[in-house]
PDB file of N, CA and C in Angstrom:
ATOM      1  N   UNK A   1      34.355 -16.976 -27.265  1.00  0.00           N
ATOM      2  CA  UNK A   1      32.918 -17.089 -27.291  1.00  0.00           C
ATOM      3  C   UNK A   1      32.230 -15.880 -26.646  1.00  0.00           C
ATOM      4  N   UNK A   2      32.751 -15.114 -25.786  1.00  0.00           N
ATOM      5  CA  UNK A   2      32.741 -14.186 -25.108  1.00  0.00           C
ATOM      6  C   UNK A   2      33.256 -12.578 -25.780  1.00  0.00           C
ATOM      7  N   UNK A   3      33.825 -13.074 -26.926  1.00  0.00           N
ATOM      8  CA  UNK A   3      34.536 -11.756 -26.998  1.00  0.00           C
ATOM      9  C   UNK A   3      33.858 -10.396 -27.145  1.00  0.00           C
ATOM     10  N   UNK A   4      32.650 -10.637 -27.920  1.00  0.00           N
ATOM     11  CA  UNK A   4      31.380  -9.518 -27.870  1.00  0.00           C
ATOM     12  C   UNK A   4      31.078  -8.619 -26.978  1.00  0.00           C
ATOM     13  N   UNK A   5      31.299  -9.366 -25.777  1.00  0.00           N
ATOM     14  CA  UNK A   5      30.995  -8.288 -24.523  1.00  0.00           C
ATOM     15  C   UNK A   5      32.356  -8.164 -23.961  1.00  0.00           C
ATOM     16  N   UNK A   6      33.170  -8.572 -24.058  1.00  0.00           N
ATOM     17  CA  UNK A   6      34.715  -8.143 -23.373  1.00  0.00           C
ATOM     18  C   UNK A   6      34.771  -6.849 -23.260  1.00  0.00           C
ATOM     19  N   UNK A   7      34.788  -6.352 -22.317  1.00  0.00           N
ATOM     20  CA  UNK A   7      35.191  -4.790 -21.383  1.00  0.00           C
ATOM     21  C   UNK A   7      33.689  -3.751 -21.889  1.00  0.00           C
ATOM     22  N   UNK A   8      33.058  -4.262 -21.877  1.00  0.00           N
ATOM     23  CA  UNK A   8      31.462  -3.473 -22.171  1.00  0.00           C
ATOM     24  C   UNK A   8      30.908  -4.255 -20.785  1.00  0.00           C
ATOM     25  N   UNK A   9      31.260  -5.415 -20.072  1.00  0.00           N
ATOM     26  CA  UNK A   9      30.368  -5.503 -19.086  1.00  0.00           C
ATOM     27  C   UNK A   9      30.407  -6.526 -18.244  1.00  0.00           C
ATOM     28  N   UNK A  10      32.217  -7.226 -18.872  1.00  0.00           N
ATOM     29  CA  UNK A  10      32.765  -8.305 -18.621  1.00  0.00           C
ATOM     30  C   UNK A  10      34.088  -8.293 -18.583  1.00  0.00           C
ATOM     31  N   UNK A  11      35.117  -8.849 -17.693  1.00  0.00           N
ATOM     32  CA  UNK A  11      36.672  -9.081 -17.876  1.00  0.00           C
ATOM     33  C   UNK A  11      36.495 -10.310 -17.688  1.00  0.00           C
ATOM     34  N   UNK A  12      37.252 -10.880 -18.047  1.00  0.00           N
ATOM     35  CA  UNK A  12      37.869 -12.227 -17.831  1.00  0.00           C
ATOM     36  C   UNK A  12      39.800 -12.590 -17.492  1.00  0.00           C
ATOM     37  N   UNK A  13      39.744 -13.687 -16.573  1.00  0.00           N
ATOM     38  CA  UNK A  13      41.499 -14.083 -17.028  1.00  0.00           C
ATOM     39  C   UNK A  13      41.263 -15.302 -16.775  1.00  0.00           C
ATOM     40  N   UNK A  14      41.794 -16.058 -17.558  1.00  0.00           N
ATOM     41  CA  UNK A  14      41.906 -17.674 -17.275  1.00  0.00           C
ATOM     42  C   UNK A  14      40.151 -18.523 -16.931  1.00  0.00           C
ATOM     43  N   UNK A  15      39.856 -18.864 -15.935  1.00  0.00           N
ATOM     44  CA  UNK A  15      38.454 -19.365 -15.802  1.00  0.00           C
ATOM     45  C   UNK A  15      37.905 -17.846 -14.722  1.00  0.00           C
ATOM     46  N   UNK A  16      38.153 -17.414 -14.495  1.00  0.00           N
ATOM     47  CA  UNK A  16      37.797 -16.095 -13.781  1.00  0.00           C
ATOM     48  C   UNK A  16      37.002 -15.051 -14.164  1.00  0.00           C
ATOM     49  N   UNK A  17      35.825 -14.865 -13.927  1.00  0.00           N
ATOM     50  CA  UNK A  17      35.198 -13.895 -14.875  1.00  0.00           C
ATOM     51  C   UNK A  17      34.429 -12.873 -13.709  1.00  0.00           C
ATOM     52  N   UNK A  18      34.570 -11.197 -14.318  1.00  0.00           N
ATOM     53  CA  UNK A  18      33.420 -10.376 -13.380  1.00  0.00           C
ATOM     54  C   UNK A  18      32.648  -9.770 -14.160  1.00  0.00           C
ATOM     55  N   UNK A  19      31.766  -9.950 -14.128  1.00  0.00           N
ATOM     56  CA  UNK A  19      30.368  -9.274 -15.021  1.00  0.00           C
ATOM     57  C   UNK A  19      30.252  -8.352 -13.648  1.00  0.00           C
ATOM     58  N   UNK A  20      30.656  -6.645 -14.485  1.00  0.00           N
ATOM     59  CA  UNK A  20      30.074  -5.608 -14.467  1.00  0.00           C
ATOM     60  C   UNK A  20      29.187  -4.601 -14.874  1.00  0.00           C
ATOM     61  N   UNK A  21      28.435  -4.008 -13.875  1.00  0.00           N
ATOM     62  CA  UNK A  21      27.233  -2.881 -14.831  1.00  0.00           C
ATOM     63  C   UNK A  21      27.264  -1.405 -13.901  1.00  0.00           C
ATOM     64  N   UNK A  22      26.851  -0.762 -14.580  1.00  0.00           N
ATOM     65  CA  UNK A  22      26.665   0.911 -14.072  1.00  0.00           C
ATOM     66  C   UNK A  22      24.854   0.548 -13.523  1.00  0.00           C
ATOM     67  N   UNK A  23      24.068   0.300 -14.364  1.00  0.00           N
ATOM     68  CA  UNK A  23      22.947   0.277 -14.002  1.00  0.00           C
ATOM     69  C   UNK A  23      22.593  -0.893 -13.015  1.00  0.00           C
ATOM     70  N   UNK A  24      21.894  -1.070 -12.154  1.00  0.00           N
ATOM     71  CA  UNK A  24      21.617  -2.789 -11.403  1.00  0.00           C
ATOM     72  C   UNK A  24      20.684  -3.404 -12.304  1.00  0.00           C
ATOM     73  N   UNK A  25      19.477  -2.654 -12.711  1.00  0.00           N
ATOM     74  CA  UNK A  25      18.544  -3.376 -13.454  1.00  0.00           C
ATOM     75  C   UNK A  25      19.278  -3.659 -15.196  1.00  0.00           C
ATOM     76  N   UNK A  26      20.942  -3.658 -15.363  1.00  0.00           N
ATOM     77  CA  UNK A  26      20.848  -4.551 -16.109  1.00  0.00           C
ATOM     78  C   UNK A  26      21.840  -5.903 -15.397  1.00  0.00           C
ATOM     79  N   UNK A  27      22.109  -5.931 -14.320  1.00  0.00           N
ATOM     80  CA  UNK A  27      23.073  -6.760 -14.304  1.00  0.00           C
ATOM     81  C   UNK A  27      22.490  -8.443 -14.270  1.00  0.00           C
ATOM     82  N   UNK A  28      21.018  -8.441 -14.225  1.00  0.00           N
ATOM     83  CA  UNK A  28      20.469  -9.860 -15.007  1.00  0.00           C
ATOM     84  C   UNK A  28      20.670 -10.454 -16.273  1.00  0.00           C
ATOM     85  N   UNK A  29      20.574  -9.027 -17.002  1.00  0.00           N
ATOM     86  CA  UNK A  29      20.650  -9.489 -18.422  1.00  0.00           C
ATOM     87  C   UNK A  29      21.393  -9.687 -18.695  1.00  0.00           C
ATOM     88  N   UNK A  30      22.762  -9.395 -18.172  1.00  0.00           N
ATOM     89  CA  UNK A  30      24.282  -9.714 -18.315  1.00  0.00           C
ATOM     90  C   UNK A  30      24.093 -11.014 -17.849  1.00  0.00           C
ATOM     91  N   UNK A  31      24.153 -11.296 -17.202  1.00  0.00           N
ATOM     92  CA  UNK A  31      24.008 -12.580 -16.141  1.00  0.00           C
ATOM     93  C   UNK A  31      23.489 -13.570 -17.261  1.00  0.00           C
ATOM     94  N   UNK A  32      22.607 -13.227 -17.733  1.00  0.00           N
ATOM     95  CA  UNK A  32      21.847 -13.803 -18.571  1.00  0.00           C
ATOM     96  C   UNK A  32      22.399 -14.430 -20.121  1.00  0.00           C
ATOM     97  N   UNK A  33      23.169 -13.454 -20.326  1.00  0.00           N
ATOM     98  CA  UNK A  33      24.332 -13.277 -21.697  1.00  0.00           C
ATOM     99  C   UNK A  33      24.981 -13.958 -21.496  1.00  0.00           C
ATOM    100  N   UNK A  34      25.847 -14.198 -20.667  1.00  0.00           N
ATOM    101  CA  UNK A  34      26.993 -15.539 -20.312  1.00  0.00           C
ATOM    102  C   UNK A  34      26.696 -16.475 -19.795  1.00  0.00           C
ATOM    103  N   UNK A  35      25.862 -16.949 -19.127  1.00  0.00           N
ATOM    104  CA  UNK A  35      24.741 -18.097 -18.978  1.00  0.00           C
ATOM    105  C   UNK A  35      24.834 -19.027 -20.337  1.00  0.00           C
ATOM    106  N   UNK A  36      23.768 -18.249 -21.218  1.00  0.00           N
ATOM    107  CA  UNK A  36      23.694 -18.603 -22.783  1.00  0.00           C
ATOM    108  C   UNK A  36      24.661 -18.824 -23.504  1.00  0.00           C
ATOM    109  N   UNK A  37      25.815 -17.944 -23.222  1.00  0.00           N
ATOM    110  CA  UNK A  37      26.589 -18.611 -24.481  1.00  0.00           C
ATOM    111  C   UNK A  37      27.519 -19.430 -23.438  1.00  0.00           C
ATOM    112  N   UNK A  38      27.556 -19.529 -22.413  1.00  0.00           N
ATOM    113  CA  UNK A  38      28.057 -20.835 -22.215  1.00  0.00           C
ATOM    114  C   UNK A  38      27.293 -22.127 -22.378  1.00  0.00           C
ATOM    115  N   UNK A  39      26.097 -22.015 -21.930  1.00  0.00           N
ATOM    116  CA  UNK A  39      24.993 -23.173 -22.667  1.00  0.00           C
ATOM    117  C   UNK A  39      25.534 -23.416 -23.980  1.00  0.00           C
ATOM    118  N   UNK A  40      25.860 -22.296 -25.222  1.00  0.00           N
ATOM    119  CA  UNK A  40      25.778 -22.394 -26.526  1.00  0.00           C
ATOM    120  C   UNK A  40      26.641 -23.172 -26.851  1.00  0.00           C
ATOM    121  N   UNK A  41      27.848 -23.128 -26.069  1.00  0.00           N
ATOM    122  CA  UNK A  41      28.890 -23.852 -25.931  1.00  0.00           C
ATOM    123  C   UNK A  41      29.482 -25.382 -25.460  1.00  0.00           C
ATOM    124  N   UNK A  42      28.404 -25.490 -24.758  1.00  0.00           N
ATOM    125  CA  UNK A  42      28.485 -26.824 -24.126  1.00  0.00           C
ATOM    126  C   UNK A  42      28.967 -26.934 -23.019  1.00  0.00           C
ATOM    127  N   UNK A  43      29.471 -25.653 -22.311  1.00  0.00           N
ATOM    128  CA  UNK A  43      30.275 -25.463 -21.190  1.00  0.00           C
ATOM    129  C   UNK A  43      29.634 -25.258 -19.948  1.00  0.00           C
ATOM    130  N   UNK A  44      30.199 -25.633 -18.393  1.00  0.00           N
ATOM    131  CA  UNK A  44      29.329 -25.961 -17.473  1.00  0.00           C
ATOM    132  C   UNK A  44      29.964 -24.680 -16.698  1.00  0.00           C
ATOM    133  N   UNK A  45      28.973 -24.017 -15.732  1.00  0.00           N
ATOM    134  CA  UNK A  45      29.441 -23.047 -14.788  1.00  0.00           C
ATOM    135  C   UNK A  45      29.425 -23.657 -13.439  1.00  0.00           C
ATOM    136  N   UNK A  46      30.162 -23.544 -12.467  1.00  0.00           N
ATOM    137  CA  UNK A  46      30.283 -24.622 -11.205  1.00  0.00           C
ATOM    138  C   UNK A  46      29.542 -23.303 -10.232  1.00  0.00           C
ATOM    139  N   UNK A  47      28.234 -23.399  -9.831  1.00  0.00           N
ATOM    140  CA  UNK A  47      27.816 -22.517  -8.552  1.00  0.00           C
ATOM    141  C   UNK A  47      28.535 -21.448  -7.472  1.00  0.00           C
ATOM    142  N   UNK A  48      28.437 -23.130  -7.342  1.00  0.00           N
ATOM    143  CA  UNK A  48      29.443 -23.114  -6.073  1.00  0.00           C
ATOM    144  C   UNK A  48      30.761 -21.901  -5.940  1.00  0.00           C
ATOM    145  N   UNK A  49      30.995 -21.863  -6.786  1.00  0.00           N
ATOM    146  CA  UNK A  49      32.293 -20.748  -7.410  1.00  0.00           C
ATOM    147  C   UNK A  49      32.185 -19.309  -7.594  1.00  0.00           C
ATOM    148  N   UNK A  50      30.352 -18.752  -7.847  1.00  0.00           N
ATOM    149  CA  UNK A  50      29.779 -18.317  -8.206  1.00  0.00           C
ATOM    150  C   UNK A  50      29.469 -16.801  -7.076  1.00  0.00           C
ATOM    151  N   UNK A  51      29.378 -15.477  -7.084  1.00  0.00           N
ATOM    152  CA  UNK A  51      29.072 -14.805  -6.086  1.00  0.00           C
ATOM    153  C   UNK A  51      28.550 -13.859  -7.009  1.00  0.00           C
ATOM    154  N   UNK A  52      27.356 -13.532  -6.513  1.00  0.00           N
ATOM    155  CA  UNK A  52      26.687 -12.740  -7.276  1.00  0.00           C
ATOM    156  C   UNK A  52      26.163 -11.370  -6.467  1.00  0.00           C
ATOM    157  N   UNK A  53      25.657 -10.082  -7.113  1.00  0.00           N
ATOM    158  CA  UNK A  53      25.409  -9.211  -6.688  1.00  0.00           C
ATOM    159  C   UNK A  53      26.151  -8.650  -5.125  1.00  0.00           C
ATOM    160  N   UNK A  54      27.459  -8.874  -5.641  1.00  0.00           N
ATOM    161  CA  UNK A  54      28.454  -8.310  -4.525  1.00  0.00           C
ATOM    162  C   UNK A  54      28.848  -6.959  -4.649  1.00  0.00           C
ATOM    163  N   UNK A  55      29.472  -5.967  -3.829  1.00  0.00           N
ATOM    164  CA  UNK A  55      30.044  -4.577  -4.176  1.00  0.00           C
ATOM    165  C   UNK A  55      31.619  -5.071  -4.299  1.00  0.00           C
ATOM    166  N   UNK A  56      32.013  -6.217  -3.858  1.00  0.00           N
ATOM    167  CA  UNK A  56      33.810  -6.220  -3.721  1.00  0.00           C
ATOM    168  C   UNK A  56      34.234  -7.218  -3.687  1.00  0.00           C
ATOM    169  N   UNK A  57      34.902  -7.730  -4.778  1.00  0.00           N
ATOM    170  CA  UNK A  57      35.262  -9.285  -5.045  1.00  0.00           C
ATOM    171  C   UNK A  57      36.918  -8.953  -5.327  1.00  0.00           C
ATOM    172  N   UNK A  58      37.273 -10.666  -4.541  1.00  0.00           N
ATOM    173  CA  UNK A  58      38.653 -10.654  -5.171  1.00  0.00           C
ATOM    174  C   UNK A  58      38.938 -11.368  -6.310  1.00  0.00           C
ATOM    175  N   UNK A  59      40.131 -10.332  -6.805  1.00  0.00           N
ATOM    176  CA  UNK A  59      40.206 -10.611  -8.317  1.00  0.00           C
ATOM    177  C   UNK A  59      41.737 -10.805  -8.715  1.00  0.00           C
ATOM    178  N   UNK A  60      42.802 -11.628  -8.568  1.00  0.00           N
ATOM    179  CA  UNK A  60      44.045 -11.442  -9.204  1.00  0.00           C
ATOM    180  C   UNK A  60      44.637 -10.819  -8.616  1.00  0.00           C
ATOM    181  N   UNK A  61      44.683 -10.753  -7.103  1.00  0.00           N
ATOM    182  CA  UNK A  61      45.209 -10.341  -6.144  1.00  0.00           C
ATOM    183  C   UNK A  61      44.757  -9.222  -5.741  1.00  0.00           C
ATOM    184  N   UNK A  62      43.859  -9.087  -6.171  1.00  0.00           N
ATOM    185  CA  UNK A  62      43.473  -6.907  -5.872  1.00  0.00           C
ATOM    186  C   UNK A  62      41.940  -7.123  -5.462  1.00  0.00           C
ATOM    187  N   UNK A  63      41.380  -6.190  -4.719  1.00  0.00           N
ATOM    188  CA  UNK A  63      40.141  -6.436  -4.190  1.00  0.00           C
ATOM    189  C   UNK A  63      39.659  -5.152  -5.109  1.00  0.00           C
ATOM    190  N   UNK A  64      38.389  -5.684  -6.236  1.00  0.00           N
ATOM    191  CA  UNK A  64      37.814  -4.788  -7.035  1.00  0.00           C
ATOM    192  C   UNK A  64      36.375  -4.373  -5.906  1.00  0.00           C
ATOM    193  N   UNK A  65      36.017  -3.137  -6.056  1.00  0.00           N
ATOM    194  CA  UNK A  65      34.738  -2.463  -5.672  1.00  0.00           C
ATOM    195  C   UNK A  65      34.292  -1.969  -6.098  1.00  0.00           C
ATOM    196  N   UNK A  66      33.077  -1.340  -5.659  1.00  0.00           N
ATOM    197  CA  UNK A  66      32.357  -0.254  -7.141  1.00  0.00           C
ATOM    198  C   UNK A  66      33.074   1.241  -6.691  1.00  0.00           C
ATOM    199  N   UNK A  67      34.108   0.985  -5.728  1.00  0.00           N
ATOM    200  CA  UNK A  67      34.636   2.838  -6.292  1.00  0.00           C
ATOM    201  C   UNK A  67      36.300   2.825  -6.183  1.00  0.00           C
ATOM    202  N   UNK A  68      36.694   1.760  -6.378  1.00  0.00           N
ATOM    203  CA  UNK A  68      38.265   1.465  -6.283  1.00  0.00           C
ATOM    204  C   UNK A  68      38.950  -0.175  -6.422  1.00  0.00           C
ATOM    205  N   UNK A  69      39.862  -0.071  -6.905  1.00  0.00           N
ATOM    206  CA  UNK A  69      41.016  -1.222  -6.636  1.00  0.00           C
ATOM    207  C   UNK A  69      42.103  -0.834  -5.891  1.00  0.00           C
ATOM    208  N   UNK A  70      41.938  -2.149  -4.988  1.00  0.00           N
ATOM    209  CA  UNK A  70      42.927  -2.003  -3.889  1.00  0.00           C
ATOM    210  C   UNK A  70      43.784  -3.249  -3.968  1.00  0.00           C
ATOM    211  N   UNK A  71      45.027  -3.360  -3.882  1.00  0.00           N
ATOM    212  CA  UNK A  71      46.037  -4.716  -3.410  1.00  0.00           C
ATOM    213  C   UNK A  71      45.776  -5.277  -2.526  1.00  0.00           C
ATOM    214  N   UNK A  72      45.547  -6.659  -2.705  1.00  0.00           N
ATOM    215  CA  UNK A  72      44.934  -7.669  -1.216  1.00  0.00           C
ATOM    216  C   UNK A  72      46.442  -7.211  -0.360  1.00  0.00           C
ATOM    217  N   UNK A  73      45.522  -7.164   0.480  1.00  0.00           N
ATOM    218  CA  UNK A  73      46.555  -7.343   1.784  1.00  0.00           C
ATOM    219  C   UNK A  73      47.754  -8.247   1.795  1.00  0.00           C
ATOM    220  N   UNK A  74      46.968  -9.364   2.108  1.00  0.00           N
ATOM    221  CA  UNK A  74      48.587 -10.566   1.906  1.00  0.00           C
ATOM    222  C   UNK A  74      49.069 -10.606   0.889  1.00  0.00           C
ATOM    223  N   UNK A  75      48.896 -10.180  -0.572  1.00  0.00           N
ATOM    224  CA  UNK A  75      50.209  -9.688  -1.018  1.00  0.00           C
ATOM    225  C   UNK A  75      51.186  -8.857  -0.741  1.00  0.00           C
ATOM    226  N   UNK A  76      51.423  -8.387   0.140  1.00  0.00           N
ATOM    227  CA  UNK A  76      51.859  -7.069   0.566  1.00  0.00           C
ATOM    228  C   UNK A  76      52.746  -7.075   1.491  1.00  0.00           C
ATOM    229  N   UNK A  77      51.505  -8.310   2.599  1.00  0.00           N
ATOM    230  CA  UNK A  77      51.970  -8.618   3.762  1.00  0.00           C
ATOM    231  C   UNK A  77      54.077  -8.589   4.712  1.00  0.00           C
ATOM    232  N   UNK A  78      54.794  -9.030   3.178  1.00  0.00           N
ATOM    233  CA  UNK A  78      55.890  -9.718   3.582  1.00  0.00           C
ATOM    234  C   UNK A  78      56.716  -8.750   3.195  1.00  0.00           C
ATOM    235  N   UNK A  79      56.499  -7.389   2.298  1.00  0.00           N
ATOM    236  CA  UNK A  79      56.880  -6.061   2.338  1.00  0.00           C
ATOM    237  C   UNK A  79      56.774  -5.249   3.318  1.00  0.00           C
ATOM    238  N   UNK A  80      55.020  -5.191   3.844  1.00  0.00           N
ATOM    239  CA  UNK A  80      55.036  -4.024   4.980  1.00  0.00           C
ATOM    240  C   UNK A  80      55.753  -4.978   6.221  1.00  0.00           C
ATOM    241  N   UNK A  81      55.769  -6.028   6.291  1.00  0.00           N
ATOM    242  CA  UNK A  81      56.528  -6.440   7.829  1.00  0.00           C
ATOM    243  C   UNK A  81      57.979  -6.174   7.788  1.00  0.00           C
TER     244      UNK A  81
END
């Protein structure tokens, strides 16, 4: 339902999704885009779950930012000890 915007401004894996933008003044309208077609869909987004206008979220074990991916720590953890 999503596939339109896949890697133009969105990744997904499983229920996991990061809506990305270069510009800030569009990252509403994105926001806005997957909103809708999950409405279109019948499908519910849980808030609560929800973090918006962040610089660094974790994602699949790796902490994404706006100028790098890094490996979470505690994956790691039981190597570097």
């Amino acid at each position: 339902m999503l596939r339109e915007y896949l890697d133009n401004f969105y990744t997904a894996y499983l229920d996991n999704i990061i809506i990305y933008f270069e510009k800030e003044e569009n990252h509403e309208e994105y926001i806005r885009k997957i909103i809708y077609k999950f409405g279109k869909a019948s499908l519910t987004i849980d808030i609560k779950k929800c973090e918006f206008q962040v610089s660094r979220v974790k994602f699949l074990g790796y902490y994404v930012s706006t100028d790098k991916v890094k490996v979470d720590p505690e994956k790691i953890a039981v190597i570097t000890k």
